[in-house]
Protein backbone atom coordinates (compact mmCIF):
# COMPACT_ATOMS: atom_id res chain seq x y z
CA UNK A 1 -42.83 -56.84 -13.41
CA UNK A 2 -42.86 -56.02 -16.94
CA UNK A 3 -39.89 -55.45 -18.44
CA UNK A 4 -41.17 -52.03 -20.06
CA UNK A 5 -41.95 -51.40 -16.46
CA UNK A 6 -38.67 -49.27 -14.62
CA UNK A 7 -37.92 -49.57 -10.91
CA UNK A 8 -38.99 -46.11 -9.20
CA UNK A 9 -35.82 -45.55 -7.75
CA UNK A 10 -34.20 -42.49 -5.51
CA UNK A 11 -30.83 -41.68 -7.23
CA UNK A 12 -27.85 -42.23 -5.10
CA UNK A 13 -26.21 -38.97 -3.64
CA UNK A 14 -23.04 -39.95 -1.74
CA UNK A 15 -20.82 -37.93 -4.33
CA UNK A 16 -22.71 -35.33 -2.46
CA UNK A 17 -20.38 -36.61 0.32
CA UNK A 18 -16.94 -36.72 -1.47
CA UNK A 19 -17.91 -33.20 -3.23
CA UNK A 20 -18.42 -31.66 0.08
CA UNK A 21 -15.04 -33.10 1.85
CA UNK A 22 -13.42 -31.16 -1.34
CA UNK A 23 -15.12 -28.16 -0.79
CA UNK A 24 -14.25 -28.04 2.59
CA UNK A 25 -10.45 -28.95 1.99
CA UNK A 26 -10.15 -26.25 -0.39
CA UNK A 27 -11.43 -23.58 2.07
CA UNK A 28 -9.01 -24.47 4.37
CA UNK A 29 -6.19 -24.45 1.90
CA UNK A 30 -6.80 -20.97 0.82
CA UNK A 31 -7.55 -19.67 4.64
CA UNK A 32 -4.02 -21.10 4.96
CA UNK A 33 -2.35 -19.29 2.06
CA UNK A 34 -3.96 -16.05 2.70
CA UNK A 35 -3.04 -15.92 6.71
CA UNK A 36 0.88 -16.88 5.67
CA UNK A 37 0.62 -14.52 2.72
CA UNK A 38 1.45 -10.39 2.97
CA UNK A 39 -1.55 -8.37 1.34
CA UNK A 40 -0.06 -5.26 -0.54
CA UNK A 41 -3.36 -2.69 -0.36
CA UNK A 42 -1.75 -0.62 -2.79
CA UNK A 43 -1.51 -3.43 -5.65
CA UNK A 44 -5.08 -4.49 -4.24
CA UNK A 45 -6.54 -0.98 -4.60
CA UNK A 46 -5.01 -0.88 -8.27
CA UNK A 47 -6.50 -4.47 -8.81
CA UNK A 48 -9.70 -3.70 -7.28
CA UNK A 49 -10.17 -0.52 -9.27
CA UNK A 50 -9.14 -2.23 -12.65
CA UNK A 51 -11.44 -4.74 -12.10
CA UNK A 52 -14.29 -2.66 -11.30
CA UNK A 53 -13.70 -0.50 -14.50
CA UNK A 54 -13.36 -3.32 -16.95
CA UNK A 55 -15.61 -5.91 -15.61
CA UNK A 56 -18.25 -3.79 -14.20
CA UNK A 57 -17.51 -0.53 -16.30
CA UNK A 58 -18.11 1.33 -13.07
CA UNK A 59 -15.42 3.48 -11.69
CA UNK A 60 -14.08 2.68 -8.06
CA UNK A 61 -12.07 5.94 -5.38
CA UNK A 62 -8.69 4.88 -5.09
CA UNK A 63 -8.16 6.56 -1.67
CA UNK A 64 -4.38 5.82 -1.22
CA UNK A 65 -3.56 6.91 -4.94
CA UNK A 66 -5.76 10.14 -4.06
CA UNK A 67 -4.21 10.36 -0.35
CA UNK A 68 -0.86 10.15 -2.43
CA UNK A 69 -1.64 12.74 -5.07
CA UNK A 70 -2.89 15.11 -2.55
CA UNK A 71 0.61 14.81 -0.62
CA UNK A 72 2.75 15.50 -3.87
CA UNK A 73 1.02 18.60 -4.67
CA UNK A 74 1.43 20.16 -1.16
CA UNK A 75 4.94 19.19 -1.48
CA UNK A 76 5.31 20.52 -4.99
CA UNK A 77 3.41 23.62 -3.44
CA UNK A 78 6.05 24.31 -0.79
CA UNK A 79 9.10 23.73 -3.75
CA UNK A 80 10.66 21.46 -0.89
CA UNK A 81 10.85 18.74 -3.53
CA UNK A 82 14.72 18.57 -2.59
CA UNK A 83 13.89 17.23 0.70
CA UNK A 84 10.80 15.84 0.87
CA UNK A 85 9.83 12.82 -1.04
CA UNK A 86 6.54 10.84 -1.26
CA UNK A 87 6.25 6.50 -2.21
CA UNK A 88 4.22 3.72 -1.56
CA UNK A 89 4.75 0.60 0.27
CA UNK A 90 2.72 -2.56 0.72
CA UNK A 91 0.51 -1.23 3.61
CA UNK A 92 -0.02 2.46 1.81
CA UNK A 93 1.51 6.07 1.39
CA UNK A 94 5.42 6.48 2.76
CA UNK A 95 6.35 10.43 3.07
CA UNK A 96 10.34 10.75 3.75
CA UNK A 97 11.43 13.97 5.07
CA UNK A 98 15.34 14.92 5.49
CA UNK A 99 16.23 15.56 8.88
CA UNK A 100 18.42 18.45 7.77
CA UNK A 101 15.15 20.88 6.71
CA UNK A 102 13.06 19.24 9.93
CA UNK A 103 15.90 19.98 12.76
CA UNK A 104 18.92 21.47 13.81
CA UNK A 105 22.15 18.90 13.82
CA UNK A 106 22.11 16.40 16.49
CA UNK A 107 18.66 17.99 17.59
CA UNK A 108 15.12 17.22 18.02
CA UNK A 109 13.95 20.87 17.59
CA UNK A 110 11.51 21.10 14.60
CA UNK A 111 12.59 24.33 12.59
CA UNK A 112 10.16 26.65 11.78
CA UNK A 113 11.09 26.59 8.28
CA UNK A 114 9.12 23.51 8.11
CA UNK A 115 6.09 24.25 9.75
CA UNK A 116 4.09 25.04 6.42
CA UNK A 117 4.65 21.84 4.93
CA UNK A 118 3.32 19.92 8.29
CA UNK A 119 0.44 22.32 8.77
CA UNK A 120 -0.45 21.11 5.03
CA UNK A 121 0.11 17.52 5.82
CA UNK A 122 -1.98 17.96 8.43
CA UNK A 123 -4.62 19.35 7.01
CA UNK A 124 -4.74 16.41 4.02
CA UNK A 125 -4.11 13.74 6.59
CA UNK A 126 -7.47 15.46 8.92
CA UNK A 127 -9.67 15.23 6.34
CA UNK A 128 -12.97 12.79 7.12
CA UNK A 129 -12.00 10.78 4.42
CA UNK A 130 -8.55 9.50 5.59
CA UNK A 131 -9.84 9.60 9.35
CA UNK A 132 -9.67 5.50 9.13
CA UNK A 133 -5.59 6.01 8.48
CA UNK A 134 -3.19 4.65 11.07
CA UNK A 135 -0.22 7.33 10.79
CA UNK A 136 3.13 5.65 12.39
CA UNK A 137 6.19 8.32 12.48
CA UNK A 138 9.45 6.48 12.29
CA UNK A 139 12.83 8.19 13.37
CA UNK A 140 16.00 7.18 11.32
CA UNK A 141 19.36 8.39 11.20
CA UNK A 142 22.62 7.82 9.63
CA UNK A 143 25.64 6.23 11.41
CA UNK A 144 27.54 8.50 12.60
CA UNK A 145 27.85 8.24 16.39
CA UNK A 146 25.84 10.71 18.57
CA UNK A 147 26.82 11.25 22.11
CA UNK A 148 25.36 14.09 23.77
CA UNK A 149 23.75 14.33 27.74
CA UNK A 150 20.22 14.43 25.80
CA UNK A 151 21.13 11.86 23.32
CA UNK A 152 23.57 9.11 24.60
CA UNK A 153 23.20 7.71 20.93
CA UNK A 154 20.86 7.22 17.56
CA UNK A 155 18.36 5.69 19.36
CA UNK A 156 17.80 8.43 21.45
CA UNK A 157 17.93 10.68 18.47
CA UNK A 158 15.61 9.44 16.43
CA UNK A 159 12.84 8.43 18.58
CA UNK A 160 12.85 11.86 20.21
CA UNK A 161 12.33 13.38 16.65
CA UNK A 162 9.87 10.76 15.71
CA UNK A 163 8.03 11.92 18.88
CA UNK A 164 8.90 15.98 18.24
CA UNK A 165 7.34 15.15 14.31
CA UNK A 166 4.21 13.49 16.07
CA UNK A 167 3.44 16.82 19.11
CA UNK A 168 3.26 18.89 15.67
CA UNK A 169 1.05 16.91 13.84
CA UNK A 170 -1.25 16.78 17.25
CA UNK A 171 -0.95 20.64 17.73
CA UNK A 172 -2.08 20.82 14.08
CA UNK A 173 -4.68 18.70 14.78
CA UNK A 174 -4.24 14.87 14.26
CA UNK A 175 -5.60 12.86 16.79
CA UNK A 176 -3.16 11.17 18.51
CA UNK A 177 -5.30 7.98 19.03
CA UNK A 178 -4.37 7.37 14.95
CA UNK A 179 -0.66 7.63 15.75
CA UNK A 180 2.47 6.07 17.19
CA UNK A 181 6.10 6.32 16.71
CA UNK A 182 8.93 4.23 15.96
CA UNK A 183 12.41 4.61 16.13
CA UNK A 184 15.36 2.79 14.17
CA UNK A 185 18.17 5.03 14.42
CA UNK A 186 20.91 4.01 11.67
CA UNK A 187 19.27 0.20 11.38
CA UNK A 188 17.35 1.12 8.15
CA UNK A 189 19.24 2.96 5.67
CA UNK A 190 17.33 3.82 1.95
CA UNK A 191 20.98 3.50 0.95
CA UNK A 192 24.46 2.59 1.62
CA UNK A 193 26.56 4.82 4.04
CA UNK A 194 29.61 3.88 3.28
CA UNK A 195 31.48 2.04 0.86
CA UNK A 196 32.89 -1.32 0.95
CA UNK A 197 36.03 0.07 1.86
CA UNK A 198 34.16 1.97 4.33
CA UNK A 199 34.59 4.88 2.74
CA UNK A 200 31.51 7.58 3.89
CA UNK A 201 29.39 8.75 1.32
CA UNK A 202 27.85 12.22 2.85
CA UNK A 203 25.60 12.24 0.20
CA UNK A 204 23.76 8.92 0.92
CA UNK A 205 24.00 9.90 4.49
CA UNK A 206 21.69 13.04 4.37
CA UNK A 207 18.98 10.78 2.73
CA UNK A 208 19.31 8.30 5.35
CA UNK A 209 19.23 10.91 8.06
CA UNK A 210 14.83 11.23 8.18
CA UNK A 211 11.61 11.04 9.51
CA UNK A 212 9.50 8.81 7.59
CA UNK A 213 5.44 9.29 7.80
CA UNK A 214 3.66 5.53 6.85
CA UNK A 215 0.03 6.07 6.83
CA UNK A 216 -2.02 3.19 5.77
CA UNK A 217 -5.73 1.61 6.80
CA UNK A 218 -6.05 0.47 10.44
């Protein structure tokens, strides 16, 4: 063979091999991460959004911020501001309402006085838009001791006015295939209830006597 002559030769493609292996291992490395990892959807609507706007100058709905704004005006609308406060979590919205403008002490009896502001709730939560919302009422109370025949103690208490909160949201028209309730009686305080030298603070009581509404995408 001449030696201007080359050898017609196919090129070798085991790095094919090696690259694919790698591939593969780095798949499984980041299925791993992400089913051990905690997804915030409120930082990932944010993200998503931003991302969207700068990258593909488009603009993206930000249904929990909306769902959120919504909620603070009908609160701001009813001037129950005092009582009724509205966060987010890492699944979605949070609304905390005081127990002491929802019921009567050491009750489960919704007062009428607070009928408005569910009705409104309602009505946001009912829209089409939100219909793919999971809505979980949770019960909470403070801990001071409850003994009654109907409530033997906080648990009692605050599932039965987790469960009172979700009959008005039905009546009003929420479905109650997108609820469920949860109770934690005085297991979950927003703050302390009593000092270190177990002094009570009344204050910080009231806010952890509530009915919190989480509602978030199923």
């Amino acid at each position: 063979m001449s030696r201007f002559e080359k050898k017609n030769e196919e090129p070798l493609e085991d790095w094919l091999l090696s690259y694919a292996d790698m591939i593969t291992l780095v798949m499984a490395f980041f299925v791993l991460l992400v089913s051990m990892s905690k997804i915030d959807l409120s930082k990932y609507e944010e993200v998503q959004a931003g991302m969207a706007r700068d990258i593909g100058n488009r603009d993206v709905t930000k249904p929990l911020q909306d769902l959120s704004t919504e909620l603070r005006g009908k609160v701001a609308g009813a001037g129950v501001e005092d009582s009724v406060d509205i966060g987010r979590d890492d699944r979605g919205v949070v609304l905390n309402l005081a127990s002491g403008g929802m019921f009567k002490p050491s009750s489960a009896e919704i007062l009428p006085a607070i009928r408005p502001l569910l009705k409104d709730i309602a009505e946001t939560l009912g829209q089409k838009r939100f219909n793919g919302y999971q809505i979980e009422i949770q019960g909470h109370t403070d801990d001071t001791p409850v003994s009654t025949p109907q409530f033997p103690s906080n648990w009692e208490l605050s599932s039965a006015r987790a469960l009172a909160t979700l009959k008005v949201l039905n009546e009003l028209g929420i479905d109650t295939a997108r609820m469920k309730t949860a109770a934690f009686a005085d297991n979950a305080p927003r703050v302390p209830n009593h000092s270190d030298t177990g002094q009570p603070y009344p204050e910080n009581q009231a806010i952890n006597r509530r009915v919190e509404i989480h509602v978030y995408p199923r």
